[in-house]
Protein backbone atom coordinates (compact mmCIF):
# COMPACT_ATOMS: atom_id res chain seq x y z
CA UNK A 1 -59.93 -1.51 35.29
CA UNK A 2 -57.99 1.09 32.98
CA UNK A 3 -59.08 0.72 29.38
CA UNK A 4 -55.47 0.30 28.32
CA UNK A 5 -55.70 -3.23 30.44
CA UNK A 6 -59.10 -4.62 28.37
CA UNK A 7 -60.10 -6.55 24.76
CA UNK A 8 -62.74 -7.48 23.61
CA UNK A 9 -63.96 -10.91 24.23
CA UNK A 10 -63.08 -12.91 21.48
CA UNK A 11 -65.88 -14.12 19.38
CA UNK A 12 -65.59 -17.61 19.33
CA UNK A 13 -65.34 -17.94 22.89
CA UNK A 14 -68.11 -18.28 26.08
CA UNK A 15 -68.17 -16.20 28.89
CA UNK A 16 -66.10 -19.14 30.79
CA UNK A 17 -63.84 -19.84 28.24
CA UNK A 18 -63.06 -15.93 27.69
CA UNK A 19 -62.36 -15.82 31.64
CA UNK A 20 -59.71 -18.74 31.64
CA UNK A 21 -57.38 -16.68 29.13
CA UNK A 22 -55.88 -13.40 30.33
CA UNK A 23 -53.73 -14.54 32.65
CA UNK A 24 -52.48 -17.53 31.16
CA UNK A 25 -52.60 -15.66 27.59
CA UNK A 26 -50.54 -12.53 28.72
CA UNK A 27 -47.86 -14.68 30.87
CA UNK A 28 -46.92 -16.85 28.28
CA UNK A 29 -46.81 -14.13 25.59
CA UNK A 30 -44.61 -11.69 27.65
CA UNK A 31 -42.42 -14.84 28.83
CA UNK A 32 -42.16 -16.31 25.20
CA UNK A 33 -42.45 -13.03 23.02
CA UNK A 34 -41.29 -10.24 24.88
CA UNK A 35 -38.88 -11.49 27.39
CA UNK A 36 -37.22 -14.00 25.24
CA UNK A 37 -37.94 -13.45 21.62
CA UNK A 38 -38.29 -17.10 21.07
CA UNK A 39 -38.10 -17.62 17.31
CA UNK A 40 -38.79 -20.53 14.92
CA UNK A 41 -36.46 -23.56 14.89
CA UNK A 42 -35.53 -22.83 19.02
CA UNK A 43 -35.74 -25.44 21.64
CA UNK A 44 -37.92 -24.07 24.82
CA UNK A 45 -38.77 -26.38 28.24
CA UNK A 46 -41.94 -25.70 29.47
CA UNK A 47 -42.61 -28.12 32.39
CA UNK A 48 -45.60 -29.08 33.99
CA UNK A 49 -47.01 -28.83 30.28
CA UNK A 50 -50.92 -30.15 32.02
CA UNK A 51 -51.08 -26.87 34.09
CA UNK A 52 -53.13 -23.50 33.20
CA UNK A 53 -49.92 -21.69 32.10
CA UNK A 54 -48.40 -24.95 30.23
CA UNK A 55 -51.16 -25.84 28.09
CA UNK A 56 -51.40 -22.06 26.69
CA UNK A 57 -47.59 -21.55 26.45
CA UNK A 58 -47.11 -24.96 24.54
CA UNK A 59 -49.53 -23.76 21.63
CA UNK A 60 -47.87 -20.59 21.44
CA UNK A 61 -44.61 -21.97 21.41
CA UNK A 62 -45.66 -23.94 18.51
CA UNK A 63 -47.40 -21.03 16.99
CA UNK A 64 -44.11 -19.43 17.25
CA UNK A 65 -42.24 -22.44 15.53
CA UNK A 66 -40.55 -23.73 18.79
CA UNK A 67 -39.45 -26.92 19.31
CA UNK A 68 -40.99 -27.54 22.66
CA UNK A 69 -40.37 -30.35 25.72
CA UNK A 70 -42.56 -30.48 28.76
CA UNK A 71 -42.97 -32.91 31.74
CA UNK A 72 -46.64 -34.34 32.62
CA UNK A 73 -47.30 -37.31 34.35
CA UNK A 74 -48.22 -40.65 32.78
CA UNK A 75 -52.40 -40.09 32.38
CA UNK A 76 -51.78 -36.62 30.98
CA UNK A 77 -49.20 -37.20 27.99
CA UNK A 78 -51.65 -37.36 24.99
CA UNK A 79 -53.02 -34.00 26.29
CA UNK A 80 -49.92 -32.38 25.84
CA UNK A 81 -48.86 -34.21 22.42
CA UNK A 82 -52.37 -32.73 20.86
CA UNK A 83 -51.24 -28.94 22.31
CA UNK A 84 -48.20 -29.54 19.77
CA UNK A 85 -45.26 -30.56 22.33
CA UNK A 86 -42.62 -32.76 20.47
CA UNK A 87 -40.39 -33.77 23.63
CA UNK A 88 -42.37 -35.20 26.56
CA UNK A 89 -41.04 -36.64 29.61
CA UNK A 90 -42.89 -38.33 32.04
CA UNK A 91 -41.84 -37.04 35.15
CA UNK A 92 -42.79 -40.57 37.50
CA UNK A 93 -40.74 -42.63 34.65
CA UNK A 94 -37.87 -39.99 33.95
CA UNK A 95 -35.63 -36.74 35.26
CA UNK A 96 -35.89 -34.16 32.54
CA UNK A 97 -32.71 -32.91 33.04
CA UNK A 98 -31.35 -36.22 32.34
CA UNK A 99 -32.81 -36.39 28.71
CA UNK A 100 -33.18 -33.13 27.39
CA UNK A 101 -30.11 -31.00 26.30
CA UNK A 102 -29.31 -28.00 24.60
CA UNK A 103 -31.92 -26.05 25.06
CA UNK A 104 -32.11 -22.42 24.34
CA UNK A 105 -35.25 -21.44 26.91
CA UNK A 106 -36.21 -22.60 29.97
CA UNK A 107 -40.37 -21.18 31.59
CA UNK A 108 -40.33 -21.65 34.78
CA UNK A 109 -43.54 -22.66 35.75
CA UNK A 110 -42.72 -24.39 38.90
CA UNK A 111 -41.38 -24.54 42.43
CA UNK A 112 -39.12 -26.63 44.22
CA UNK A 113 -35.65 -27.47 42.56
CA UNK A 114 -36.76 -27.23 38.95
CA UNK A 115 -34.74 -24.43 37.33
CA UNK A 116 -31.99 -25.46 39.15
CA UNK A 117 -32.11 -28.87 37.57
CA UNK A 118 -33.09 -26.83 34.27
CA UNK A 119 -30.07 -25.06 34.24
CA UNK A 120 -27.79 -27.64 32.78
CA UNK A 121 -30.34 -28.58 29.75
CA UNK A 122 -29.52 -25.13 28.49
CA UNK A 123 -27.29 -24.44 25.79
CA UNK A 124 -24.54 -21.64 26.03
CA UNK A 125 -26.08 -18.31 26.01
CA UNK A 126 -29.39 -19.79 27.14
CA UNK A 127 -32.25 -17.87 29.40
CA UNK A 128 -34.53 -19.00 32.00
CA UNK A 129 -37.35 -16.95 32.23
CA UNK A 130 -38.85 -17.67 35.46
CA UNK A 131 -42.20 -17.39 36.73
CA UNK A 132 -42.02 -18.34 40.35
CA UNK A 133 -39.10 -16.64 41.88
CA UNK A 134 -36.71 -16.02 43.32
CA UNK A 135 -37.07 -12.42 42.47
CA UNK A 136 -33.90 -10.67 40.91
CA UNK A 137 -32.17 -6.99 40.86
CA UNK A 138 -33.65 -6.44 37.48
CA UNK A 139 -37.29 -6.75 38.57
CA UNK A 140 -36.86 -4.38 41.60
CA UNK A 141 -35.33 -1.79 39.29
CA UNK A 142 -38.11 -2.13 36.35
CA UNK A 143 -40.59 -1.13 39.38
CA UNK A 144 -38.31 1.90 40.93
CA UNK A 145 -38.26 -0.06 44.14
CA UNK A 146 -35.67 1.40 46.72
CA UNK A 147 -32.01 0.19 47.02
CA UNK A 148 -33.43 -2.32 49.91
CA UNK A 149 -35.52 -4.35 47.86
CA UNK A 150 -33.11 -4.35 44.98
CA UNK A 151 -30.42 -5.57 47.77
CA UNK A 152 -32.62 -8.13 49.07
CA UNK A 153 -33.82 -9.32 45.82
CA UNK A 154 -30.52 -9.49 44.52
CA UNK A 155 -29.91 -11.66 47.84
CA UNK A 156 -32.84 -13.81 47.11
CA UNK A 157 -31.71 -14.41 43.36
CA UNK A 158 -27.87 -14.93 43.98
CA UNK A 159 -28.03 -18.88 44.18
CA UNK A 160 -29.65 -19.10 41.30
CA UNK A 161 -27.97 -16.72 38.97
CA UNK A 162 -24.69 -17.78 40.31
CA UNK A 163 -25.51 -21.11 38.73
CA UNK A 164 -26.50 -19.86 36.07
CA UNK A 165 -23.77 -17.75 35.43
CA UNK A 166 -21.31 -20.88 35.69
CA UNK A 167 -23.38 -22.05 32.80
CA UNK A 168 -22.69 -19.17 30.92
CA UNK A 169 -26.42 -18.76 30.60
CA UNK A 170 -29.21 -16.23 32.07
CA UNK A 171 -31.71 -16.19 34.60
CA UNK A 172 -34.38 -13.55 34.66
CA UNK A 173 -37.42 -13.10 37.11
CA UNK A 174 -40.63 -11.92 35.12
CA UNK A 175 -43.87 -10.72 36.82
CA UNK A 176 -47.06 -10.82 34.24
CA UNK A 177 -48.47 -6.80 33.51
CA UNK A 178 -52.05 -6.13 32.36
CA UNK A 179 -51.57 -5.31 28.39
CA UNK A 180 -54.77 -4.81 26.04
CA UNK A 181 -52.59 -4.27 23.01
CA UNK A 182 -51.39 -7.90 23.75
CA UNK A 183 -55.20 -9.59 24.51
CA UNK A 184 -56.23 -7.95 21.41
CA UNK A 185 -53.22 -10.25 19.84
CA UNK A 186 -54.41 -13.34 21.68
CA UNK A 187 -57.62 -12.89 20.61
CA UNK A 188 -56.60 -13.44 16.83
CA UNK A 189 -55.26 -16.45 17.94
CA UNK A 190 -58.33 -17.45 19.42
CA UNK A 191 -60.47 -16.97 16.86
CA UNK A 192 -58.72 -18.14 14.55
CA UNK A 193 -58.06 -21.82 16.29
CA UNK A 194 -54.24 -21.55 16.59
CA UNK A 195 -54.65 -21.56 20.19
CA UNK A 196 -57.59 -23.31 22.29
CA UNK A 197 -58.78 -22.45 25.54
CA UNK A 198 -58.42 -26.12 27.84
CA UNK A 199 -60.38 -25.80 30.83
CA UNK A 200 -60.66 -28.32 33.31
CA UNK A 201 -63.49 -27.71 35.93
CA UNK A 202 -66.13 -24.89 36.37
CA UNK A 203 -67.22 -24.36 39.85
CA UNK A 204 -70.06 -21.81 41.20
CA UNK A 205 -69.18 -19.09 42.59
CA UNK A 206 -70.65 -20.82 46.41
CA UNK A 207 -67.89 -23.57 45.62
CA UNK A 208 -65.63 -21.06 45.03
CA UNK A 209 -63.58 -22.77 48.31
CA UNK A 210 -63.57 -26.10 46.35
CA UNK A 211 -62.64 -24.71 43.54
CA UNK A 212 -59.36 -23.39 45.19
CA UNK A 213 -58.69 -26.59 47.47
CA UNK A 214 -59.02 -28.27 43.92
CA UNK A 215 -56.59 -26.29 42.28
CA UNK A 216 -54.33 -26.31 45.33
CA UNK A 217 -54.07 -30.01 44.79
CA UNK A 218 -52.01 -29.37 41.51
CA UNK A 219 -53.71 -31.99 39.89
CA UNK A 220 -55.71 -29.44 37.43
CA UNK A 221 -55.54 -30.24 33.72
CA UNK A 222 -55.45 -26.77 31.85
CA UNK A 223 -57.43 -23.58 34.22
CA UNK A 224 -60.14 -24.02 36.70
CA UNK A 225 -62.89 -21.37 36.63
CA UNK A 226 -64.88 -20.07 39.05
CA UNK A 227 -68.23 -18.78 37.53
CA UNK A 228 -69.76 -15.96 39.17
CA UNK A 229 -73.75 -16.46 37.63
């Protein structure tokens, strides 16, 4: 691992906790932060708000003075209310996109027919920032792919930001990066209890098959760790 990619561990934290933040951590900061700029007072739908990426991206949201909506099911709501999310909709009573509007971000967190739905909660001159595809032009050209991939990426992505583009709003693919600069910035969070690590199982590293058929089951509330000794 290149220096340039590594922080320290921060203080406060176990070995397991430490392990269940950089991905998580550096997603939702280069979604949220970098890629969108999200500033205080905004509106920002982060669905599946129980998952390893929602319950980091919620508190930072907050941290960031968001107003912030997420979907859960019924037996996971008060988890996300104490992560700080104001608008939750429980996805087996409700549609989202039939109760939240004006939005100015959209995470995509999920697959299936989410950020399509999401598109219409957005207000004029929104962004989705997606996490799970399709891939786009933009993200073939950021890593000097050949005129190919930026063709068939552009294919991939057309359904998508043709919708979008009828909503006069924006959809952009964004692939996480190894940043120490920005784990060093985490880890002030950290320590200083703005954010909270929320871990949901711990398996050994010989149940490290268990561990993945558990997490497969998308049932996981906040990051599943696999600990090597």
């Amino acid at each position: 691992m290149p220096e340039h990619a590594a922080a320290l561990k921060p203080a406060n934290l176990d070995f397991v906790q430490a392990a269940s933040i950089p991905m998580v951590g550096l997603t939702s900061w280069q979604a949220l932060k970098e890629r969108a700029n999200l500033q205080p007072g905004q509106k920002v739908f982060i669905p599946a708000g129980a998952g390893g990426i929602g319950t980091f991206a919620i508190q930072l949201a907050k941290h960031l003075g968001a107003n912030v909506a997420t979907t859960t099911s019924t037996g996971n709501v008060e988890l996300v209310r104490s992560l700080g999310a104001d608008e939750v909709v429980d996805y087996k009573k409700q549609a989202f996109e039939q109760v939240l509007r004006d939005y100015d971000l959209v995470l995509g967190t999920t697959r299936g027919d989410t950020i399509k739905k999401a598109v219409g909660i957005l207000k004029s001159g929104g962004l989705i920032v997606s996490l799970v595809g399709p891939l786009d032009k933009a993200f073939a050209k950021a890593r000097r792919m050949n005129a190919f991939f930026t063709f068939l990426f552009g294919l991939m992505s057309h359904s998508i930001r043709r919708r979008a583009k009828k909503h006069h709003v924006t959809y952009s693919f964004m692939f996480v990066r190894p940043q120490g600069a920005q784990l060093e910035k985490i880890a002030v969070l950290l320590e200083s209890g703005q954010i909270k690590p929320v871990i949901d199982k711990v398996f050994a590293l010989e149940q490290a098959k268990e561990g993945l058929e558990y997490l497969a089951r998308g049932r996981a509330k906040g990051k599943v760790v696999v600990k090597i000794r």
